[in-house]
Protein backbone atom coordinates (compact mmCIF):
# COMPACT_ATOMS: atom_id res chain seq x y z
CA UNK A 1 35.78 -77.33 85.42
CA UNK A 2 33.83 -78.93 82.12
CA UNK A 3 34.51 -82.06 80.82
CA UNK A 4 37.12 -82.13 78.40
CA UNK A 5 35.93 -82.22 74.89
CA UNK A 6 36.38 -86.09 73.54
CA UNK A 7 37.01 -85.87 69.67
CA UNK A 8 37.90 -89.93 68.73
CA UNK A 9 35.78 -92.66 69.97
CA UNK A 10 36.93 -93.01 73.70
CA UNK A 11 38.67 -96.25 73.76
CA UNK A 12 41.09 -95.03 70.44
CA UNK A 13 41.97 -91.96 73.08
CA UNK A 14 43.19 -93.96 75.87
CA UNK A 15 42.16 -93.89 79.64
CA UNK A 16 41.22 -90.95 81.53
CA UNK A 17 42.17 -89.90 85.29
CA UNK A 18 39.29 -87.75 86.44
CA UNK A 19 38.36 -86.00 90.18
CA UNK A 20 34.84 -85.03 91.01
CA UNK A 21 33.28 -82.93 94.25
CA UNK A 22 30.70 -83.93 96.27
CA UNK A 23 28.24 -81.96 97.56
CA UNK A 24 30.66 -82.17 101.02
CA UNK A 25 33.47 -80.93 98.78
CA UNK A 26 35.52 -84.40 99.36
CA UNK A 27 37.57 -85.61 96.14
CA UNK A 28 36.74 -89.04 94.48
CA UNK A 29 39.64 -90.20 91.91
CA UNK A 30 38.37 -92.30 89.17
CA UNK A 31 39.52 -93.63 85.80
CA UNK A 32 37.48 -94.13 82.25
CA UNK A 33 38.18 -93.85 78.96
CA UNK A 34 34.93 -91.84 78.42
CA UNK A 35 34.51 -89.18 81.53
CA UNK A 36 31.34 -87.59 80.90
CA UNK A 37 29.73 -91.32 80.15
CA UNK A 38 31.17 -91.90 83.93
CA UNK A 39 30.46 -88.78 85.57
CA UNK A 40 26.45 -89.44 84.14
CA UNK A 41 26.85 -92.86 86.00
CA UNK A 42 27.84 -91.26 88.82
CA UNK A 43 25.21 -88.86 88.98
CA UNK A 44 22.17 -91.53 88.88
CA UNK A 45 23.38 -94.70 87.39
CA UNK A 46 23.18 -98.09 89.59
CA UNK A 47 26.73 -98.45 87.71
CA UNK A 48 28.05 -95.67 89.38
CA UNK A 49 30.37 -96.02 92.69
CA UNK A 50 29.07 -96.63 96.07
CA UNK A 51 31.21 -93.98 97.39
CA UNK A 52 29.25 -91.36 95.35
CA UNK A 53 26.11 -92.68 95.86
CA UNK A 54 23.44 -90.09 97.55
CA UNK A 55 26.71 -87.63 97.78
CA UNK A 56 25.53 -85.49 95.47
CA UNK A 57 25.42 -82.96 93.51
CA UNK A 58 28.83 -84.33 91.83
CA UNK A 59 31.15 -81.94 89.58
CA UNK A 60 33.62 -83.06 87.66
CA UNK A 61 37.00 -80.32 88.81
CA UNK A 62 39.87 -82.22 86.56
CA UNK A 63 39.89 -85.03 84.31
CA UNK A 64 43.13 -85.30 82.29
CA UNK A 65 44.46 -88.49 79.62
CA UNK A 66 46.58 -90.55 81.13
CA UNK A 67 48.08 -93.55 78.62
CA UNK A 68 47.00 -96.90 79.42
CA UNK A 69 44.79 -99.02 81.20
CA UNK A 70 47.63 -100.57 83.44
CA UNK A 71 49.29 -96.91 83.10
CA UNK A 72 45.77 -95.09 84.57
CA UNK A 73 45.15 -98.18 87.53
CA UNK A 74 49.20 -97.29 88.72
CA UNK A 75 48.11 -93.41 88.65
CA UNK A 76 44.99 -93.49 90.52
CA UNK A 77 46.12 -95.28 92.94
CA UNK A 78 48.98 -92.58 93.99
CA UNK A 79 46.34 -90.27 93.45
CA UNK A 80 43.93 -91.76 95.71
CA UNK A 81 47.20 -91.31 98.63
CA UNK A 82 47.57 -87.31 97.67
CA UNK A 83 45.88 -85.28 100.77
CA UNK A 84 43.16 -83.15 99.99
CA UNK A 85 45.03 -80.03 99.30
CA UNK A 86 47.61 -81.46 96.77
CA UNK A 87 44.46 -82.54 95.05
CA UNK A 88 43.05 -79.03 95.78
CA UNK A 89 46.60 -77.91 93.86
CA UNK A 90 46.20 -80.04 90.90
CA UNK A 91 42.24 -78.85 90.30
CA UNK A 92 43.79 -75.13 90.30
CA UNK A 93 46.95 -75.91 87.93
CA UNK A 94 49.60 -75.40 90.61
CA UNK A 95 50.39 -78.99 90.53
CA UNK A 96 50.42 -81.89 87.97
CA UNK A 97 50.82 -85.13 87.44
CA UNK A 98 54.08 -85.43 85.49
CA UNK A 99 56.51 -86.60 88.31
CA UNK A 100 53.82 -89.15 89.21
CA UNK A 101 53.12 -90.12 85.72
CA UNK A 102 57.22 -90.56 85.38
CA UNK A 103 57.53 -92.28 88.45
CA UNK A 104 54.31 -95.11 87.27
CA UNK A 105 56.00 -95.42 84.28
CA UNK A 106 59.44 -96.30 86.18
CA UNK A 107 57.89 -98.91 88.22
């Protein structure tokens, strides 16, 4: 999947919730407000995460805008409890993040 296009400055758009592949195919769940910035981090950057480190090549699958700062940390973290393949759903459009979006903004 490409990066979504980014039209205002990143920080007037709000946070992002964004998955990328590793070269193993496992999922890492992230949040910015700029995702090809963080995906380039990622990809070389000592600012990137140590989970991704030496992992690659990475490939950003789905990156979608999520609200919030306090809105995207509540949403990652369900994320990051999904299995695989209801990650694998979301990538491919048979599942989104609505009911969890609702359900962070309940709490």
């Amino acid at each position: 999947m490409l990066p979504v296009q980014q039209t205002e400055s990143p920080a007037a758009q709000g946070w992002w919730l964004y998955l990328i592949r590793m070269a193993s195919g496992r999922l890492y769940c992230g949040i910015s407000t700029d995702v090809a910035r963080r995906l380039k981090e990622h990809q070389g950057s000592a600012k990137g995460a140590r989970a991704l480190r030496g992992k690659g090549p990475l490939t950003l699958e789905f990156s979608q805008l999520v609200g919030d700062r306090s809105r995207a940390l509540r949403l990652e973290y369900r994320i990051k409890r999904w299995s695989k393949a209801d990650k694998e759903k979301l990538i491919r459009g048979e599942k989104t993040l609505a009911d969890d979006v609702e359900a962070v903004v309940a709490d």
